[in-house]
N, C-alpha and C. Protein backbone atom coordinates (compact mmCIF):
# COMPACT_ATOMS: atom_id res chain seq x y z
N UNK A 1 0.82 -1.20 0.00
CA UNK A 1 0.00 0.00 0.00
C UNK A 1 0.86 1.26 0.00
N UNK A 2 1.78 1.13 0.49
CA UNK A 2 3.08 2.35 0.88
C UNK A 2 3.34 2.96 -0.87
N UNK A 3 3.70 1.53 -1.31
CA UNK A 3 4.48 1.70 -2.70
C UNK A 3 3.49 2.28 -3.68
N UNK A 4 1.92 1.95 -3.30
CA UNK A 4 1.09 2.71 -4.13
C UNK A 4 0.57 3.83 -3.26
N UNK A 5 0.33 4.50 -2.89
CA UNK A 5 0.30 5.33 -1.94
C UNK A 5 1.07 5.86 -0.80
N UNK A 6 2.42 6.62 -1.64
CA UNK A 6 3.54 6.80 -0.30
C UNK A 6 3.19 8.20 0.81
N UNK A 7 2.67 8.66 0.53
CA UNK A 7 1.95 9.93 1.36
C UNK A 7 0.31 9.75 1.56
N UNK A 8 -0.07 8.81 2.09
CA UNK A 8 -1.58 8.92 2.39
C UNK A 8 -2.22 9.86 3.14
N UNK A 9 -1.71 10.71 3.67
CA UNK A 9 -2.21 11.77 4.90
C UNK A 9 -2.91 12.73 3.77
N UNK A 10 -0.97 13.06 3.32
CA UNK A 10 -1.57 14.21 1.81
C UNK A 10 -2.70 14.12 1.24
N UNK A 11 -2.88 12.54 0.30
CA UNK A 11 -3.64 12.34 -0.89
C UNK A 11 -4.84 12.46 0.07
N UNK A 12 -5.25 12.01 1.19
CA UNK A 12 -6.50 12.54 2.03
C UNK A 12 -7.13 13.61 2.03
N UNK A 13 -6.20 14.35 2.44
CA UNK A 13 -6.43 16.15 2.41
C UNK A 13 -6.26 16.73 1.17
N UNK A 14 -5.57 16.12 0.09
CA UNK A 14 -6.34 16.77 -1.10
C UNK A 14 -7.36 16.15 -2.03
N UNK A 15 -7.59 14.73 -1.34
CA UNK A 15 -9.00 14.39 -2.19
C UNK A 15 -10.09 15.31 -1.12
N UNK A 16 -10.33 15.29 0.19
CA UNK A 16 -11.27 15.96 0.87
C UNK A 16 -11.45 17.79 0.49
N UNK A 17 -10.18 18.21 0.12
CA UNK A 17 -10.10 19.55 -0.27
C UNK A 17 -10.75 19.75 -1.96
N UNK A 18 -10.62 18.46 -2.64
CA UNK A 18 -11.21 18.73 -3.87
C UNK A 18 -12.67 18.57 -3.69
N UNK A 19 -12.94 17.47 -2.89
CA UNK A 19 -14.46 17.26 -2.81
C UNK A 19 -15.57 18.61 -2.22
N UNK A 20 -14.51 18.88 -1.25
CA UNK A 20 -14.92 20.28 -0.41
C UNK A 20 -15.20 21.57 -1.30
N UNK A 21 -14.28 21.57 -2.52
CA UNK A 21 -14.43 22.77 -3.40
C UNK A 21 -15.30 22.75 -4.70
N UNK A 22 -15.32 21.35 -4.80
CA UNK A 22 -15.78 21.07 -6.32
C UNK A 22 -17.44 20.69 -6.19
N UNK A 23 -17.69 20.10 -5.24
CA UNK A 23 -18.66 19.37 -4.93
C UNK A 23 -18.94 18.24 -4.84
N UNK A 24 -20.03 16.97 -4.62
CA UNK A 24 -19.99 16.06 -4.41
C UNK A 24 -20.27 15.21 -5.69
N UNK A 25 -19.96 15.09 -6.65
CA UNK A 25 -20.76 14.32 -8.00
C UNK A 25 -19.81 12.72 -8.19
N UNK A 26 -20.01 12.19 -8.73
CA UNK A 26 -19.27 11.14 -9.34
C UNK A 26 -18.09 11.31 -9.90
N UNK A 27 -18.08 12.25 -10.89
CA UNK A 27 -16.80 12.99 -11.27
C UNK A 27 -16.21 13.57 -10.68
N UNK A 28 -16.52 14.50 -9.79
CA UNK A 28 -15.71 15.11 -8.85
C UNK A 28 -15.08 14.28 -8.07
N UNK A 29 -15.59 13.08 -7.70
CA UNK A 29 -14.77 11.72 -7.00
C UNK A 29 -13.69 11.36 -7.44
N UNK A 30 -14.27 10.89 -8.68
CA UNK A 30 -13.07 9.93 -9.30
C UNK A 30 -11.70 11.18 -9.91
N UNK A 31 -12.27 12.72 -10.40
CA UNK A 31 -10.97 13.17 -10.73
C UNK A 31 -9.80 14.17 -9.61
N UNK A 32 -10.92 13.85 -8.19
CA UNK A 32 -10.20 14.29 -7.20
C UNK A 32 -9.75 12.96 -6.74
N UNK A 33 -9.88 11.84 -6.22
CA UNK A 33 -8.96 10.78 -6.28
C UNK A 33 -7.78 10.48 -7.32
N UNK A 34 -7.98 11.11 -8.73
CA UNK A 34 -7.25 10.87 -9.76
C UNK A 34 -5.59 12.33 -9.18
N UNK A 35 -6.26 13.34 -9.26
CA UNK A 35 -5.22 14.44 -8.89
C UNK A 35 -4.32 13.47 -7.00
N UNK A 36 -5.35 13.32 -6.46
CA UNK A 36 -5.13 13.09 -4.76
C UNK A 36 -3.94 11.71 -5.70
N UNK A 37 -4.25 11.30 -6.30
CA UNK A 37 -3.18 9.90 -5.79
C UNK A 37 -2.00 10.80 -6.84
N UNK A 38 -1.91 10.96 -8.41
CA UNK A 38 -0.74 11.68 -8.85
C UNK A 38 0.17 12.74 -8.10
N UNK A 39 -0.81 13.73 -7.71
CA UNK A 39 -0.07 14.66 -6.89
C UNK A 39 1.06 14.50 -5.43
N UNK A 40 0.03 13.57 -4.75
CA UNK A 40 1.06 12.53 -3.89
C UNK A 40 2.26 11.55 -4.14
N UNK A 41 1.91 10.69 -5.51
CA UNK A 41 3.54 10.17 -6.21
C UNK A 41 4.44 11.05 -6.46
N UNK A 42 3.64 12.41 -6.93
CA UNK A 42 5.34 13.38 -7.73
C UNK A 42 5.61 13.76 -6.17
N UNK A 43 5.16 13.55 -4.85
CA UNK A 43 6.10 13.81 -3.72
C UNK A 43 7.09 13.17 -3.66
N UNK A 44 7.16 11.89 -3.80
CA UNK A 44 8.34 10.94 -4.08
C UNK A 44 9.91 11.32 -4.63
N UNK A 45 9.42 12.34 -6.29
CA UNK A 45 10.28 13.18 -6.79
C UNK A 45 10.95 14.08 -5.87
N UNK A 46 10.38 14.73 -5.13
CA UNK A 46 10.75 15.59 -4.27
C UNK A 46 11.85 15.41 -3.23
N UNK A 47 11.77 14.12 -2.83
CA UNK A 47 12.68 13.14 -1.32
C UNK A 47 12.53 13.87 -0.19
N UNK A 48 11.39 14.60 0.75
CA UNK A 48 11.16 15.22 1.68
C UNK A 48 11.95 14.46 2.89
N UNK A 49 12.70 15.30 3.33
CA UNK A 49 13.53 14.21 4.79
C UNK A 49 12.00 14.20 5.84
N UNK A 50 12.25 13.51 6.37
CA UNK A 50 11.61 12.90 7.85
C UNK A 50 11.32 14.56 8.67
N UNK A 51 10.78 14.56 8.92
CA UNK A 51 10.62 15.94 10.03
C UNK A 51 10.93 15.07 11.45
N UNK A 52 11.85 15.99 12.37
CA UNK A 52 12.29 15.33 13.57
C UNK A 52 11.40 16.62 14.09
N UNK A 53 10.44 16.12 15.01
CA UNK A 53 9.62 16.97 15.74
C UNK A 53 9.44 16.22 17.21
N UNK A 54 9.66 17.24 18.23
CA UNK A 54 9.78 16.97 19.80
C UNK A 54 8.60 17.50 20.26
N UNK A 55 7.69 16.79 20.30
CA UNK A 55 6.51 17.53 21.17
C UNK A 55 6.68 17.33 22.57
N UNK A 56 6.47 18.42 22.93
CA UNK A 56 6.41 18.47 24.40
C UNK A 56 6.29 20.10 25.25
N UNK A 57 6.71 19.82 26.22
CA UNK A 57 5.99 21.57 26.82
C UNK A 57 6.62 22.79 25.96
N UNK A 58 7.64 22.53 24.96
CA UNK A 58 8.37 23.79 24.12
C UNK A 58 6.97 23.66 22.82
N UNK A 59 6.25 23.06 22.34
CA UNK A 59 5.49 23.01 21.44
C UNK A 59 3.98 23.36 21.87
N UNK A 60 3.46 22.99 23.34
CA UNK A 60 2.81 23.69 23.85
C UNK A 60 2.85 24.75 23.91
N UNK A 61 3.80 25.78 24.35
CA UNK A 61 4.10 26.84 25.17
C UNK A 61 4.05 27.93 23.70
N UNK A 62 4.75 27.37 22.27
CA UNK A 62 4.18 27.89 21.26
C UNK A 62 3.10 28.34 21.05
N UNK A 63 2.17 27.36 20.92
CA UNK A 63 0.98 27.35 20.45
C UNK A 63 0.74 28.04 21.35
N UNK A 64 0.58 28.36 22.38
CA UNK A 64 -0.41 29.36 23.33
C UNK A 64 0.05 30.65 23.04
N UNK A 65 1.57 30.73 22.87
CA UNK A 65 2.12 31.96 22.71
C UNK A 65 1.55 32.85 21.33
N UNK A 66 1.51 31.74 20.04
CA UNK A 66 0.98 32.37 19.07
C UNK A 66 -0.48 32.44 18.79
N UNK A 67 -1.44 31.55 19.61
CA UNK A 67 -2.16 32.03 19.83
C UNK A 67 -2.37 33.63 20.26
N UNK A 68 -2.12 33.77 21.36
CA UNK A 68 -2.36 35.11 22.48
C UNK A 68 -1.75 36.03 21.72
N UNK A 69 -0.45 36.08 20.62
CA UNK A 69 0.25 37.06 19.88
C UNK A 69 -0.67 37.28 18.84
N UNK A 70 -1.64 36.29 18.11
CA UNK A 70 -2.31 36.98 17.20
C UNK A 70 -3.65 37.60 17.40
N UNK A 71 -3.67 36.86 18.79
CA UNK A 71 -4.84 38.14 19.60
C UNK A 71 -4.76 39.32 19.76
N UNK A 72 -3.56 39.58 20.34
CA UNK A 72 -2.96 40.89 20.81
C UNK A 72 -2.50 41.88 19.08
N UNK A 73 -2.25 40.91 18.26
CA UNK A 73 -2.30 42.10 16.62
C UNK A 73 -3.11 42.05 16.18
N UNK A 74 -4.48 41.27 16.09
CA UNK A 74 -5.75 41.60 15.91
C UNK A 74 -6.26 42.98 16.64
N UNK A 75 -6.24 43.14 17.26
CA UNK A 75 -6.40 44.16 18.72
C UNK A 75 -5.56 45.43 18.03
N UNK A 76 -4.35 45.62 17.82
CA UNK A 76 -3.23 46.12 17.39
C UNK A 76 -3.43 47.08 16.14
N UNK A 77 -3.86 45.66 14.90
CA UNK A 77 -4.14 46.16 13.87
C UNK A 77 -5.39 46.99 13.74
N UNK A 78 -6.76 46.91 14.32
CA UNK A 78 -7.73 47.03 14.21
C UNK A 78 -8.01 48.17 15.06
N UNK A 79 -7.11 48.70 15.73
CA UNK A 79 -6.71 50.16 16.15
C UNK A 79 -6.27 51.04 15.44
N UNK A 80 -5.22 50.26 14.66
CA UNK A 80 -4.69 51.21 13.47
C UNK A 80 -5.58 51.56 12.41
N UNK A 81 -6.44 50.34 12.27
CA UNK A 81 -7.24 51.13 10.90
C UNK A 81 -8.32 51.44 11.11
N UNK A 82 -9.32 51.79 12.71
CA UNK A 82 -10.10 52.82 12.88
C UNK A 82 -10.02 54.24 13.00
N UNK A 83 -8.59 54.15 13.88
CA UNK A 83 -8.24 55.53 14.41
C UNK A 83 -6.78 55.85 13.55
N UNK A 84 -5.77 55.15 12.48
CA UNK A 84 -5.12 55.87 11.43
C UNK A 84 -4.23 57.24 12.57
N UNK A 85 -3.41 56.31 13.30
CA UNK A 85 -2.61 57.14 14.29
C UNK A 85 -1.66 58.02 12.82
N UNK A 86 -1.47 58.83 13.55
CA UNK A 86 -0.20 59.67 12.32
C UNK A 86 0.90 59.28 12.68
N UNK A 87 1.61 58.22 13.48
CA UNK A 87 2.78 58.32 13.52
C UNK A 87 3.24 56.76 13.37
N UNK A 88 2.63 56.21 12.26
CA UNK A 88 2.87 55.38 12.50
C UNK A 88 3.35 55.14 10.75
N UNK A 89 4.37 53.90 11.33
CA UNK A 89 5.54 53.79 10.48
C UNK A 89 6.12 52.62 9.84
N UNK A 90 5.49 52.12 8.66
CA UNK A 90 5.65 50.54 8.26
C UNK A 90 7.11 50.92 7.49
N UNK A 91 7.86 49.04 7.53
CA UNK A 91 9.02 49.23 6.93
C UNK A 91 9.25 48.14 6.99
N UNK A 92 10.53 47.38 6.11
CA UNK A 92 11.13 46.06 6.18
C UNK A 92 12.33 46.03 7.59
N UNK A 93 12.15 44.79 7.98
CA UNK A 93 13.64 44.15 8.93
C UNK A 93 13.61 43.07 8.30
N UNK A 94 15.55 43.09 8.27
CA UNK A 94 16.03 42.03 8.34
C UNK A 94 16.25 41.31 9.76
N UNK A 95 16.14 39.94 9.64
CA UNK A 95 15.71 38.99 11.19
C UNK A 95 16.83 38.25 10.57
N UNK A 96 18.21 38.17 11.12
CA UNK A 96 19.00 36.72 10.65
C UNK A 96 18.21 35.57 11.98
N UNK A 97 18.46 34.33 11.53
CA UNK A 97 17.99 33.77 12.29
C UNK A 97 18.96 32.05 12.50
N UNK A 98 18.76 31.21 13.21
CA UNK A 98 19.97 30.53 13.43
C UNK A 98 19.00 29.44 12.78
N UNK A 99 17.71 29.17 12.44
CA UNK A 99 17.15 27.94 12.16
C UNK A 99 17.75 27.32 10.71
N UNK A 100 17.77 26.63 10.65
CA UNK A 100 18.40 25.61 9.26
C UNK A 100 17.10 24.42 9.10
N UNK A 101 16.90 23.90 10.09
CA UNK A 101 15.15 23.16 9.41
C UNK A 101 14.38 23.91 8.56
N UNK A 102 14.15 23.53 7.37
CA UNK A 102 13.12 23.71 6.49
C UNK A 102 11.69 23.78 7.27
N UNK A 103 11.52 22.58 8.03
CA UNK A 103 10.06 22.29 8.95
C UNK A 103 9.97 23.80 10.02
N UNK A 104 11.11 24.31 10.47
CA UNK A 104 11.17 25.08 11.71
C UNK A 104 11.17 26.24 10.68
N UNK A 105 11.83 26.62 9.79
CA UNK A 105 11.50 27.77 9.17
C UNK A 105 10.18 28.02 8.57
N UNK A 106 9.66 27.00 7.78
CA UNK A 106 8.07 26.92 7.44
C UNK A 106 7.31 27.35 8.53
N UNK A 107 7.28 26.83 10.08
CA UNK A 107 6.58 26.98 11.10
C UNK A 107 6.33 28.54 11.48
N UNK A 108 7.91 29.09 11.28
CA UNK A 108 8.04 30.75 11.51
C UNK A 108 7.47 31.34 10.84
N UNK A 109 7.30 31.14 9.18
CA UNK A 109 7.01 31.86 7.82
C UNK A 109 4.48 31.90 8.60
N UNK A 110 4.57 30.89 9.06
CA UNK A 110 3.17 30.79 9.12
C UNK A 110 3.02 31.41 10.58
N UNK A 111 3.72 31.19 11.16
CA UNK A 111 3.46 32.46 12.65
C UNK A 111 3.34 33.68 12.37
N UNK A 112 4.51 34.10 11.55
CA UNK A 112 4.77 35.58 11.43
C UNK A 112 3.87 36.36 10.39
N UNK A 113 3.10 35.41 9.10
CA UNK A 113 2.22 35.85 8.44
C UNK A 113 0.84 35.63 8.94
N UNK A 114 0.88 34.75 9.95
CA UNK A 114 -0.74 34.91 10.54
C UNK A 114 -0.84 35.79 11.53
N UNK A 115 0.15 36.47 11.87
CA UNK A 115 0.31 37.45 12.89
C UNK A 115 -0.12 38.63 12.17
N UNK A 116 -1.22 39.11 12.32
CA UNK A 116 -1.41 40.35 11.86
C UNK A 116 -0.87 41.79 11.88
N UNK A 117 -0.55 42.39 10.62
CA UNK A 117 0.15 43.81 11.28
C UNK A 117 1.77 43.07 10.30
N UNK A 118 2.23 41.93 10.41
CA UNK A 118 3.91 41.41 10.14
C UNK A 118 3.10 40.55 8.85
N UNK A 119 4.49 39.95 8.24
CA UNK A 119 4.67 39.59 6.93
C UNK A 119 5.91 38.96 6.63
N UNK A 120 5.95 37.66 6.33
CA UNK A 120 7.30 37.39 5.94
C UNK A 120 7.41 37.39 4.65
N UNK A 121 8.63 38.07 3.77
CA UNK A 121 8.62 38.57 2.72
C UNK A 121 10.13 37.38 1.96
N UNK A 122 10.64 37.26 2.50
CA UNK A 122 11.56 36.39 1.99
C UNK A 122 12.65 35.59 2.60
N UNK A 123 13.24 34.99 1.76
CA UNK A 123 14.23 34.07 2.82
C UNK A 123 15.77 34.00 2.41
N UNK A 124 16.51 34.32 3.25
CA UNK A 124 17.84 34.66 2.48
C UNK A 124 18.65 33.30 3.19
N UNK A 125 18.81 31.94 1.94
CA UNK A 125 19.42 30.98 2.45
C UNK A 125 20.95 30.71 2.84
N UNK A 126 21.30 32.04 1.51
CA UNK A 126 22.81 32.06 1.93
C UNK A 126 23.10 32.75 2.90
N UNK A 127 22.83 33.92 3.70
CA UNK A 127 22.94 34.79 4.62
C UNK A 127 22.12 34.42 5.68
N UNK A 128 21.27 33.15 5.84
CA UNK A 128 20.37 33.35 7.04
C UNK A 128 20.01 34.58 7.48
N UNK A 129 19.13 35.43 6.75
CA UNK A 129 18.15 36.20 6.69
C UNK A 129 16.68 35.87 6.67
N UNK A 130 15.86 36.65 7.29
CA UNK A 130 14.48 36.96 6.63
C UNK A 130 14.09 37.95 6.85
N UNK A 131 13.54 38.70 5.65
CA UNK A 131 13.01 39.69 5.60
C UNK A 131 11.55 39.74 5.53
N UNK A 132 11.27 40.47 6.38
CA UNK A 132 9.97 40.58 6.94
C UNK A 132 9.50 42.07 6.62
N UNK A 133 8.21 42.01 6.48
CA UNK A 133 7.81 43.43 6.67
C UNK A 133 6.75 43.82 7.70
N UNK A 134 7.04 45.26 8.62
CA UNK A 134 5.97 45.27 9.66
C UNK A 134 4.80 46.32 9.68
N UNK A 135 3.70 46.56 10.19
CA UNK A 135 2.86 47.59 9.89
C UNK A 135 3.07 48.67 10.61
N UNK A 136 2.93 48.48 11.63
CA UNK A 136 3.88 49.31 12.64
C UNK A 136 4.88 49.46 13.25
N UNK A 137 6.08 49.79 12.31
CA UNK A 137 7.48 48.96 13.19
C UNK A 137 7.97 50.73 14.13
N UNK A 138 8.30 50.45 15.31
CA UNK A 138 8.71 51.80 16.35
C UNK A 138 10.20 51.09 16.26
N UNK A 139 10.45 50.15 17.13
CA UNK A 139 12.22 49.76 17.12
C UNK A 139 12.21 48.31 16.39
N UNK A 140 13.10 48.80 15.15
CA UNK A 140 13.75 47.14 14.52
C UNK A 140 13.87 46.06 15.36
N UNK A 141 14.65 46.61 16.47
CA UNK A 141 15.29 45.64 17.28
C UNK A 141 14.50 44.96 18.45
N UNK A 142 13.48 45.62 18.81
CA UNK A 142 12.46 45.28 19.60
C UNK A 142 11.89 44.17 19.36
N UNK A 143 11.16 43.61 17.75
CA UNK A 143 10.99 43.19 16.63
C UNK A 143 12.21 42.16 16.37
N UNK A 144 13.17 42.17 16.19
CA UNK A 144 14.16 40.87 16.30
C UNK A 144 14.28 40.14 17.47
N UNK A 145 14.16 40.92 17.95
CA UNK A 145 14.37 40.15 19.86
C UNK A 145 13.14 39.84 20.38
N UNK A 146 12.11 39.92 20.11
CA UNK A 146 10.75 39.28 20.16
C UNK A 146 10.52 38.19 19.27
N UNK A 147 10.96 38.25 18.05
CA UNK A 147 10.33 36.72 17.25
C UNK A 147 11.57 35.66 17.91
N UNK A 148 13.38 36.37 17.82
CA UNK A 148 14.16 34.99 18.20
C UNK A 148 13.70 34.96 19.21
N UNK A 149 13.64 35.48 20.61
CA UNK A 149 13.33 34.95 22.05
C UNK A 149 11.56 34.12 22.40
N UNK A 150 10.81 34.53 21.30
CA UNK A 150 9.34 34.11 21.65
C UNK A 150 9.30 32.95 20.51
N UNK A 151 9.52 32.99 19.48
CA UNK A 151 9.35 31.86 18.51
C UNK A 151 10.35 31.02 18.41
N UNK A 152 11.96 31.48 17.79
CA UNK A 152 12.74 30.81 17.08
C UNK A 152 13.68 30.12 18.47
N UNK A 153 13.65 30.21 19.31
CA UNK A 153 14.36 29.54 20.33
C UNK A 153 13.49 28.32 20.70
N UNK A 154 12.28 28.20 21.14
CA UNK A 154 10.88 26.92 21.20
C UNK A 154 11.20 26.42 19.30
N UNK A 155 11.21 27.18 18.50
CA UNK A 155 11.33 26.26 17.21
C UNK A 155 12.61 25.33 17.24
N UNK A 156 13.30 26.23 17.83
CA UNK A 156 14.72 25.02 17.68
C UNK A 156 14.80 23.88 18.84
N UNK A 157 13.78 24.39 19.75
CA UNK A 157 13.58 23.17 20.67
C UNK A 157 12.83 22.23 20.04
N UNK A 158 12.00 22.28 19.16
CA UNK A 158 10.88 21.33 18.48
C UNK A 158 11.34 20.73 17.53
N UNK A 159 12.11 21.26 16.54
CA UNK A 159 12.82 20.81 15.01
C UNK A 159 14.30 20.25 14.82
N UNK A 160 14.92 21.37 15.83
CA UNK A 160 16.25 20.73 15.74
C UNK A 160 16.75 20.67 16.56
C-alpha cells in the first residue's frame, strides 16, 4: 500500500479539499482521487527528509504563545485602521535567524504571516536572513528580539 500510496495523509487532504471545493458528484470523486493519488507520487520526486519533531511543553508553550500574539495584533491592527494614528511607520527588517530546518523555518514563515500587522517577505538561504515586513514597526530591534526569544528559540527546541 506504501508503494502505491507513499503519502496517504496528503492524498486525504487533497482528495477531501477537492471534494470540499468542487462538490460532491461522481466525477468530482473519481478526478479528485485521480489528482489526490498523482499529486502525492510526484512527492516521491521531491525526497522530503523525515521531520524530527519533539513535542512536548516547548510546542505547547508555542501554540499558546501564538495564539495570544495573534490576539494581541488583531487588537493592534484594528486600532490602526479605525483611528489611522499619524505616527505610524511601516518598513522592512532584516531577522538573521539561526534555524536551518526547512520544517522550523516553514513553522516561523506561518506564525509571522498569521500574525497580523507582520509579513514574511523572503528568505535569504545564503545569509540566514528573513526579511519581513511590519505595519507598525517603532524599534527594529524590539521586533528581532521578540520573534528569536518568543518563537525561534521553542522552534529550535521542536525541530532541531
Amino acid at each position: 500500500m506504501k508503494r502505491f500510496l507513499p503519502f496517504p495523509l496528503l492524498a486525504t487532504a487533497l482528495f477531501a479539499m477537492w471534494i470540499l471545493l468542487t462538490g460532491f458528484s461522481p466525477g468530482h470523486i473519481l478526478l479528485g482521487a485521480l489528482v489526490a493519488l498523482i499529486v502525492s507520487r510526484t512527492m516521491l520526486s521531491l525526497a522530503p527528509e523525515p521531520p524530527r519533531v519533539r513535542l512536548g511543553w516547548a510546542f505547547v508553550r508555542l501554540a499558546g504563545l501564538v495564539v495570544v500574539d495573534i490576539i494581541r495584533s488583531n487588537i493592534a491592527v484594528a486600532k490602526i485602521i479605525l483611528f489611522n494614528p499619524p505616527h505610524r511607520h511601516s518598513d522592512f527588517i532584516e531577522l538573521p535567524t539561526d534555524l536551518r530546518s526547512p520544517y522550523a523555518l516553514a513553522s516561523l514563515a506561518l506564525i509571522i504571516t498569521a500574525t497580523p500587522g507582520s509579513l514574511w517577505v523572503q528568505h535569504d538561504a545564503n545569509r540566514h536572513v528573513i526579511l519581513i515586513h511590519v505595519l507598525d514597526l517603532v524599534d527594529e530591534t524590539e521586533w528581532v528580539t521578540l520573534i528569536r526569544e518568543r518563537y525561534e528559540r521553542l522552534l529550535m527546541e521542536i525541530f532541531e
